[in-house]
Protein backbone atom coordinates (compact mmCIF):
# COMPACT_ATOMS: atom_id res chain seq x y z
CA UNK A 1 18.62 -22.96 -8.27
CA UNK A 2 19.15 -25.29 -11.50
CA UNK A 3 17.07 -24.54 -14.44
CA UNK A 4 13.72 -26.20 -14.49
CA UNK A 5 12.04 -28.03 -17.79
CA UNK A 6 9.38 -26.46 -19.52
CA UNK A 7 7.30 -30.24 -18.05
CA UNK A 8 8.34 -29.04 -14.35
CA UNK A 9 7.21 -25.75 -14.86
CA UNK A 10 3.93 -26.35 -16.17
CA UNK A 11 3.71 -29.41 -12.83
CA UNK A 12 4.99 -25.99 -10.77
CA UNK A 13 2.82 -23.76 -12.07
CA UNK A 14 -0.44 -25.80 -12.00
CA UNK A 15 0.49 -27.03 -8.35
CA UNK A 16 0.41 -23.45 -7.02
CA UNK A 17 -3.06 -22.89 -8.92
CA UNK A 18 -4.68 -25.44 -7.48
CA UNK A 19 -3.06 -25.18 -4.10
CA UNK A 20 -3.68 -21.06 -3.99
CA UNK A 21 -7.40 -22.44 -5.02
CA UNK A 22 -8.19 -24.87 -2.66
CA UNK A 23 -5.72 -24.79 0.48
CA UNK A 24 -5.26 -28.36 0.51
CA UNK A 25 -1.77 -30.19 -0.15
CA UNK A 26 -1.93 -31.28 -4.16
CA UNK A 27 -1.26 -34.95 -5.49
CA UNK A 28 -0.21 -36.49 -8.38
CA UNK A 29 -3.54 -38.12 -8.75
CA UNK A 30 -5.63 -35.16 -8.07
CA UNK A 31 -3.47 -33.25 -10.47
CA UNK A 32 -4.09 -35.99 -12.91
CA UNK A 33 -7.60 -35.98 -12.68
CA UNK A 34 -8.67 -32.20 -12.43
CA UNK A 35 -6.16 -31.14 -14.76
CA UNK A 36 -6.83 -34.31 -17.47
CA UNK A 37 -3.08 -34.27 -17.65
CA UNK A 38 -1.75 -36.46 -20.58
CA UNK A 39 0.88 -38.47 -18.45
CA UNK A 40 0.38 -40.67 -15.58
CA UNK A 41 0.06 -40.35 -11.83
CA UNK A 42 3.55 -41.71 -11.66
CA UNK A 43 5.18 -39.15 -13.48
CA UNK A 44 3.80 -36.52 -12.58
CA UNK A 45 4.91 -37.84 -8.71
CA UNK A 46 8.32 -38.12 -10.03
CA UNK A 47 8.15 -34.56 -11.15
CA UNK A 48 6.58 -33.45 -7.91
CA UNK A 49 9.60 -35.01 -5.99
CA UNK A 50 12.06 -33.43 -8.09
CA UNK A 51 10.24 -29.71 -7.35
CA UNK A 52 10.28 -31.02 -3.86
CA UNK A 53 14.36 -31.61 -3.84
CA UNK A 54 14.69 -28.52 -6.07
CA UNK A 55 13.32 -26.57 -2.99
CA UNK A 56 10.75 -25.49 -4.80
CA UNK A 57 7.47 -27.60 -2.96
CA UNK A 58 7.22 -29.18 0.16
CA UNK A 59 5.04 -32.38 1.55
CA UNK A 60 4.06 -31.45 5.26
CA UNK A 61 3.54 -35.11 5.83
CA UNK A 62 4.69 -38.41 4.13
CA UNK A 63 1.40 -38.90 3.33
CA UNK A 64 0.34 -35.48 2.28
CA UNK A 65 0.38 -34.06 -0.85
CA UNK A 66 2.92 -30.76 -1.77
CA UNK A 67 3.00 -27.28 -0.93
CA UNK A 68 5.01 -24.75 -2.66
CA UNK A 69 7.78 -22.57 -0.79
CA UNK A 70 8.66 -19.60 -0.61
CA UNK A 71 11.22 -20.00 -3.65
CA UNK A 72 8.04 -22.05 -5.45
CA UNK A 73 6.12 -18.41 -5.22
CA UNK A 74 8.75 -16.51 -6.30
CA UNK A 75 9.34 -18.51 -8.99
CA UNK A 76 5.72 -18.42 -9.96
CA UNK A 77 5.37 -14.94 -9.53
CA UNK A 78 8.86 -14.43 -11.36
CA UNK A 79 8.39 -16.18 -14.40
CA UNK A 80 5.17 -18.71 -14.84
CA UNK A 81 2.05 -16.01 -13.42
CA UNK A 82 0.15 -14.65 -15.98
CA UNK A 83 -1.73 -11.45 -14.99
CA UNK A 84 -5.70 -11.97 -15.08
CA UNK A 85 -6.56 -8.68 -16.58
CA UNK A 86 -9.24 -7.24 -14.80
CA UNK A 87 -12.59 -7.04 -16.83
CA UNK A 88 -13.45 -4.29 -18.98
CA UNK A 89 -16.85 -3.94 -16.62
CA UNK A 90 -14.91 -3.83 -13.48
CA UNK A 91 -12.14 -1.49 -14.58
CA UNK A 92 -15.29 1.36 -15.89
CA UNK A 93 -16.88 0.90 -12.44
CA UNK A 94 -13.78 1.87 -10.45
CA UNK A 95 -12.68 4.23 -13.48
CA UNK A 96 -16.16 6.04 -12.79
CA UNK A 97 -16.29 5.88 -9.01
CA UNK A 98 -12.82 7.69 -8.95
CA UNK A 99 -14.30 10.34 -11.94
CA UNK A 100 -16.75 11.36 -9.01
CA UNK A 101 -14.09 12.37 -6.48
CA UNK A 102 -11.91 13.36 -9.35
CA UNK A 103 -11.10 16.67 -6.80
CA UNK A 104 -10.93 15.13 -3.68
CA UNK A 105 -7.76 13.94 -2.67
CA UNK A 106 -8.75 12.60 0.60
CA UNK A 107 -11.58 10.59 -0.96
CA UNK A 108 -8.87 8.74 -2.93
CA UNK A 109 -7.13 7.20 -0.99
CA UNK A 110 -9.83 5.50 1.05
CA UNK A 111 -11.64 4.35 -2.06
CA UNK A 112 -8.15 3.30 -3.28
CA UNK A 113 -8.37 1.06 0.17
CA UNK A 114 -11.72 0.07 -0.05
CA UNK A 115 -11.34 -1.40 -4.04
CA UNK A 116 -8.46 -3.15 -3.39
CA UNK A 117 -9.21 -5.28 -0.36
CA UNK A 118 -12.68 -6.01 -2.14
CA UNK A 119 -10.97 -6.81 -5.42
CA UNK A 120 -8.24 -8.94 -3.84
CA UNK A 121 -9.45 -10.01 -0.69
CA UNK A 122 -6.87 -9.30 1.22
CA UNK A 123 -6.11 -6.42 3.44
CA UNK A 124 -4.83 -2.97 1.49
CA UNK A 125 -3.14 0.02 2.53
CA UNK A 126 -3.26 2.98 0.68
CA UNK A 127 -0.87 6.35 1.73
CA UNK A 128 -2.04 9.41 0.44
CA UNK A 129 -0.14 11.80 -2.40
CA UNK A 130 3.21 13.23 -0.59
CA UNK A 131 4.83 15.83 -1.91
CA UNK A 132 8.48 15.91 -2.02
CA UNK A 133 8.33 19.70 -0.64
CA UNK A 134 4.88 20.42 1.27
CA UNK A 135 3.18 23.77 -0.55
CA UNK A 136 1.17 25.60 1.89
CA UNK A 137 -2.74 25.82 1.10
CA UNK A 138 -4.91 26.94 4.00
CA UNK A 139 -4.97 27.66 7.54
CA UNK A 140 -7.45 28.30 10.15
CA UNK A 141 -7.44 28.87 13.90
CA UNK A 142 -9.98 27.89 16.52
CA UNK A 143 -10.44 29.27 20.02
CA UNK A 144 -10.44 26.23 22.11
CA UNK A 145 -10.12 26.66 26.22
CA UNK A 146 -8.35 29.66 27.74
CA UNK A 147 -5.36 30.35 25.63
CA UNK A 148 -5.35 27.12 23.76
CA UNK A 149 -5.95 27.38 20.20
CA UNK A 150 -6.53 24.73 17.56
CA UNK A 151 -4.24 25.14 14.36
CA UNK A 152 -5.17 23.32 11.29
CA UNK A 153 -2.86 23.71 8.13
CA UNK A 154 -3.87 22.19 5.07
CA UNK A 155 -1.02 21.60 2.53
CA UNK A 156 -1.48 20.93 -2.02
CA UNK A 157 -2.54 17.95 -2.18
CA UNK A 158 -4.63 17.82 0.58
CA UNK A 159 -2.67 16.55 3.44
CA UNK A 160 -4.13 17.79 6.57
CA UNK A 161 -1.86 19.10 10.05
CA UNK A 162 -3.41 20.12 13.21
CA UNK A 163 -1.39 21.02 16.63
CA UNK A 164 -3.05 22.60 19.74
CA UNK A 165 -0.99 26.27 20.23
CA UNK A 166 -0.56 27.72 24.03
CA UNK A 167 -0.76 31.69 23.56
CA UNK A 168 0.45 34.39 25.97
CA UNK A 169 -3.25 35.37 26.45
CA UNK A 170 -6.51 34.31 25.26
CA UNK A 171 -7.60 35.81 21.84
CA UNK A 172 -11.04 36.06 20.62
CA UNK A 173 -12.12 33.93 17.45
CA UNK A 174 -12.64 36.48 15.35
CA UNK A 175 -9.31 37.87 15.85
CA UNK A 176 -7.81 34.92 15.22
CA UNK A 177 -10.22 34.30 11.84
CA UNK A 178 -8.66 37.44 10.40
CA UNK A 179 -5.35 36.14 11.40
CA UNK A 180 -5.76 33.14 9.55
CA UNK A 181 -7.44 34.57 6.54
CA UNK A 182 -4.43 36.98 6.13
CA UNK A 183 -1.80 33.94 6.42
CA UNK A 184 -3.37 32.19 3.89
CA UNK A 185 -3.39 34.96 1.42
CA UNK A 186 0.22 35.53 1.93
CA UNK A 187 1.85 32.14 2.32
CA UNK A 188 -0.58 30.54 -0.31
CA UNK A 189 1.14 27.79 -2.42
CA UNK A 190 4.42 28.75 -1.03
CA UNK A 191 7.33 25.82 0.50
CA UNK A 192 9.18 26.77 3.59
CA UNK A 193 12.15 28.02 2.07
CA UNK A 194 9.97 30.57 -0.12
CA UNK A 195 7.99 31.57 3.14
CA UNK A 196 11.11 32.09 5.24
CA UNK A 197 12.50 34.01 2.81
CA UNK A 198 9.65 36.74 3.10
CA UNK A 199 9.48 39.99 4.81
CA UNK A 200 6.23 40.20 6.73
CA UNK A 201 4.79 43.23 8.46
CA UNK A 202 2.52 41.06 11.20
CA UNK A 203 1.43 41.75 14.70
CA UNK A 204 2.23 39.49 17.47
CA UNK A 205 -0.21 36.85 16.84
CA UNK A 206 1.35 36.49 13.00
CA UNK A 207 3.99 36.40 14.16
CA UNK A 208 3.32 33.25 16.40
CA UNK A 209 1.45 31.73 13.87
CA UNK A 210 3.88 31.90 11.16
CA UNK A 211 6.11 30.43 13.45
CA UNK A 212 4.37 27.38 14.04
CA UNK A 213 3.13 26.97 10.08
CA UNK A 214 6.47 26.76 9.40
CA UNK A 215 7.75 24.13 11.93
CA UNK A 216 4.57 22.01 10.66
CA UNK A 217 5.62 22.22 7.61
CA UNK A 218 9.14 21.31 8.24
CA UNK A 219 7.90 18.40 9.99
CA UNK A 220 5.54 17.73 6.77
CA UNK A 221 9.13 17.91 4.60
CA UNK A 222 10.80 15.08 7.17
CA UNK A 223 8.03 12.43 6.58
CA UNK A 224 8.29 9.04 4.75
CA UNK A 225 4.62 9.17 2.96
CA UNK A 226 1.27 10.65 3.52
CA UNK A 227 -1.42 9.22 5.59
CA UNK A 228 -1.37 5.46 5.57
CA UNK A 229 -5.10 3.99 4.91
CA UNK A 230 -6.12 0.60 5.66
CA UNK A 231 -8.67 -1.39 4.74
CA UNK A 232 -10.18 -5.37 4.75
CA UNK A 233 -8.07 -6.38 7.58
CA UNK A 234 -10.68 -9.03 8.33
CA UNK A 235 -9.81 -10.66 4.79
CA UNK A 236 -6.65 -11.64 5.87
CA UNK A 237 -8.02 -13.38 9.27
CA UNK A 238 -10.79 -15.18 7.36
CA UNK A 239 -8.00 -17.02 5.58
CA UNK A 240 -7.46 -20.52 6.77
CA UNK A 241 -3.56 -19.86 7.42
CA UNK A 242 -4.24 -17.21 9.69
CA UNK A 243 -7.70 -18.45 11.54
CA UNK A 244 -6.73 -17.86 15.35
CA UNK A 245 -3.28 -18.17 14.89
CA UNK A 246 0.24 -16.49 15.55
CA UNK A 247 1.02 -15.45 12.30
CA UNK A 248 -1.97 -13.38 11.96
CA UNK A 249 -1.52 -11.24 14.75
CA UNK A 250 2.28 -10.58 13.41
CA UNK A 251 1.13 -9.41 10.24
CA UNK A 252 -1.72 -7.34 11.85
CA UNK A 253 0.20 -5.89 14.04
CA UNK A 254 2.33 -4.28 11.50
CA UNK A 255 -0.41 -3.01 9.39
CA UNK A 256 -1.46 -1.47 13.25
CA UNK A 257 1.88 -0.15 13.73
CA UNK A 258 2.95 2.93 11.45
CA UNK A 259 6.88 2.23 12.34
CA UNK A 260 6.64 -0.93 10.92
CA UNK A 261 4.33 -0.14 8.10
CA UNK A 262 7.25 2.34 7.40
CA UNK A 263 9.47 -0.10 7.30
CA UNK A 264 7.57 -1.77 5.50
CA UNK A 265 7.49 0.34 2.97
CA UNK A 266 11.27 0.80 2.63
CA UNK A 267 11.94 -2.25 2.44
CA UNK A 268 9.94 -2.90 -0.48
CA UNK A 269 11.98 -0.21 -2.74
CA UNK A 270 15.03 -2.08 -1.46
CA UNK A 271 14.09 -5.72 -1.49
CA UNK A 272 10.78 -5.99 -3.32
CA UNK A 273 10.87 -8.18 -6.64
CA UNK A 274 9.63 -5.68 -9.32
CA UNK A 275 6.94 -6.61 -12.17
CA UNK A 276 6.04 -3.87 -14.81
CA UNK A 277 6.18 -1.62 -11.75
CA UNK A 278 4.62 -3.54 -9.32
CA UNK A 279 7.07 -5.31 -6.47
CA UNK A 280 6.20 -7.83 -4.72
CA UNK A 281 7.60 -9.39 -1.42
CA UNK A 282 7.17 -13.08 -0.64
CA UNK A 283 7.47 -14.45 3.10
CA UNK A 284 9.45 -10.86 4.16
CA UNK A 285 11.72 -11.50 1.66
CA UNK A 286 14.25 -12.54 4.82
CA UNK A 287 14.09 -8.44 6.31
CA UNK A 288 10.57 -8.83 8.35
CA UNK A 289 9.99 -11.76 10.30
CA UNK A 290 6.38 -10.93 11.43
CA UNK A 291 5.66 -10.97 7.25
CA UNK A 292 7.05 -14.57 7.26
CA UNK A 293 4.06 -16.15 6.08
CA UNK A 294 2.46 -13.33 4.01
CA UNK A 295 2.91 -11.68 1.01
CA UNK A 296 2.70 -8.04 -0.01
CA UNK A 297 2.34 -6.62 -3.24
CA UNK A 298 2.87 -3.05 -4.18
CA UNK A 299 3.74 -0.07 -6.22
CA UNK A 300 4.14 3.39 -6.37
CA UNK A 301 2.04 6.16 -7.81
CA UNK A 302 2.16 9.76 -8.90
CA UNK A 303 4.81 11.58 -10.50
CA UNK A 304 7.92 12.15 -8.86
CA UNK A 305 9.21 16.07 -8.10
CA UNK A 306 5.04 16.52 -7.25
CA UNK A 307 3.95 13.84 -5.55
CA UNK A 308 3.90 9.74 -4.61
CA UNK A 309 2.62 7.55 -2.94
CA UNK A 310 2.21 4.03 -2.21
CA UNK A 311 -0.56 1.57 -2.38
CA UNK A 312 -0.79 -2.42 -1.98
CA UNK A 313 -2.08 -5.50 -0.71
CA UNK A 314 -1.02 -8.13 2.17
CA UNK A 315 -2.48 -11.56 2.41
CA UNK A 316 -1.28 -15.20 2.71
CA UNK A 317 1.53 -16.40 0.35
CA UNK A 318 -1.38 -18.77 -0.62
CA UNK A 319 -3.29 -15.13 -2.63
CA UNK A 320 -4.27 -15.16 -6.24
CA UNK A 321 -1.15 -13.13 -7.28
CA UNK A 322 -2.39 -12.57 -10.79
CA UNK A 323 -5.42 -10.71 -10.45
CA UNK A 324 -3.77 -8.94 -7.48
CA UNK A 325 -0.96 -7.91 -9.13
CA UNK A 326 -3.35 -6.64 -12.08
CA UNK A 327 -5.95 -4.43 -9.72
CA UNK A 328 -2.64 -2.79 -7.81
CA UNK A 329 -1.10 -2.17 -10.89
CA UNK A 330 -4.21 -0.51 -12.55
CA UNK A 331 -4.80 1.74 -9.26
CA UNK A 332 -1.62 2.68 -9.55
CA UNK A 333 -2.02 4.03 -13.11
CA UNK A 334 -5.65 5.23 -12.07
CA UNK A 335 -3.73 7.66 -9.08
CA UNK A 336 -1.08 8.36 -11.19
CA UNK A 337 -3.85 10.27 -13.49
CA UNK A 338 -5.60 11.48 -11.16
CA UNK A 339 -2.26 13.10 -9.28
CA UNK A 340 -1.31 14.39 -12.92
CA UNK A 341 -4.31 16.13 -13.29
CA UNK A 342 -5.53 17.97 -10.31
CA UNK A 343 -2.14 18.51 -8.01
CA UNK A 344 0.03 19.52 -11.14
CA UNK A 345 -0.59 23.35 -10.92
């Protein structure tokens, strides 16, 4: 698109303000008066129509006022956005709440979740810390019905597997509470590889059991990300945009679908616009048509070689992409500590 004046900017950047403020289609003469522009209506209307054939607004009616477009946002959020730096108050009170749970990983991510639809009001998702090779932690066995038995395995970093087990013949709990508490002394902190490579002397039930830790944790190795969290889902169908309509259900559905969150996430490594580490995707960015009237912002935490994950924010294209794109991008940094400092062993 052709190079814009720093007067068509500032016109650019003051419509989106106003419109991500109020909703409503902006005029020249509203412009005028809220903003106590020095020039007139008239050219700032000029201006507006030349953003308009630029691609860069839009007037849904002859009548109405303009819009921006997708291109508008991106050039916003490109170039003209200025982060609003959260305050020094806010950033001690989430700084502190995570200081609390310091330990517990599966604490994070929901808080994670829970701060960043509050802070943006939109609706968050949050996956939990995924290492690139799961390390096995813990494992215990319960005696459910007959021969059925309940295997949990518990991975570094806190990721959690469970699968129901069909034995030969029923085995009493206790038997299978030594079982467990022998596994877990020998496979402790271990990756597949390492525990296939051991020479165990177990009885029949290790034996089993060792079998199936180490197809769960094969499985563990094949997945995308950790648990996906979500959170303020009702932020997103409060907005006008999205009251009762259409587009709404699109974009929940793929926060309700993990194959599409999935993709989601993929495609924002591969198409996502990046700023200081945060990316952010504007109307799909052309690869997910039930995201064509949203916006997602995101970014990655951790430390790769230990563990990542992801955590972001989906609202309208109309969202105040400043302070959004300032609360992901101090989470991230918050996680990022926080994965440094208790899965680093």
């Amino acid at each position: 698109m052709n190079e814009l004046t720093d007067r068509q900017r500032f016109i650019l950047s003051l419509v989106i303000h106003e419109y991500i403020r109020s909703a409503i289609p902006v005029g020249s003469q509203h412009m005028v008066e809220q903003y106590k522009l020095d020039m007139s209506s008239a050219t700032v209307r000029n201006e507006l129509a030349e953003l308009t054939n630029l691609g860069y607004l839009r007037q849904p009616h002859p009548s109405a006022g303009r819009v921006p477009t997708e291109d508008g946002y991106r050039m916003f959020v490109g170039s003209l956005v200025t982060r609003s730096e959260l305050p020094d108050t806010v950033r001690r009170t989430i700084s502190h709440q995570f200081y609390q749970m310091r330990q517990d990983v599966e604490q994070w991510t929901r808080l994670a979740a829970s701060v960043l639809a509050h802070q943006s009001r939109a609706a968050s998702l949050v996956t939990a810390p995924h290492h690139d090779q799961a390390r096995f932690k813990h494992l215990e066995l319960i005696a459910s019905r007959g021969r059925q038995v309940l295997m949990v395995l518990v991975t570094v970093g806190g990721e959690i597997f469970q699968r129901f087990i069909t034995l030969n013949e029923p085995v009493p709990q206790e038997q299978l509470s030594v079982s467990a508490a022998r596994l877990t002394d020998m496979l402790a902190n271990k990756t597949v590889r390492e525990i296939q490579s051991l020479v165990l002397e177990l009885d029949t039930l290790g034996i089993d059991m060792l079998g199936s830790v180490v197809d769960e944790m094969q499985q563990a190795d094949a997945l995308p990300s950790g648990e996906i969290v979500l959170d303020g889902l009702t932020n997103v169908l409060a907005e006008p945009e999205f009251s009762g309509s259409e587009d709404a259900r699109r974009a929940l559905r793929v926060l309700e679908e993990k194959p599409l969150l999935q993709d989601l996430l993929s495609e924002s490594v591969m198409h996502g616009s990046s700023i200081g580490g945060v990316q952010v995707l504007i109307g799909g960015e052309g690869v997910m048509e039930a995201l064509s009237q949203c916006s997602v912002v995101l970014a990655r935490y951790g430390t790769p070689g230990l563990a990542t994950g992801t955590l972001g924010v989906l609202g309208p294209m109309r969202m105040s992409y400043g302070r959004t794109i300032s609360i992901v991008s101090f989470l991230s940094d918050l996680l990022s500590e926080l994965v440094n400092e208790n899965l680093n062993d």
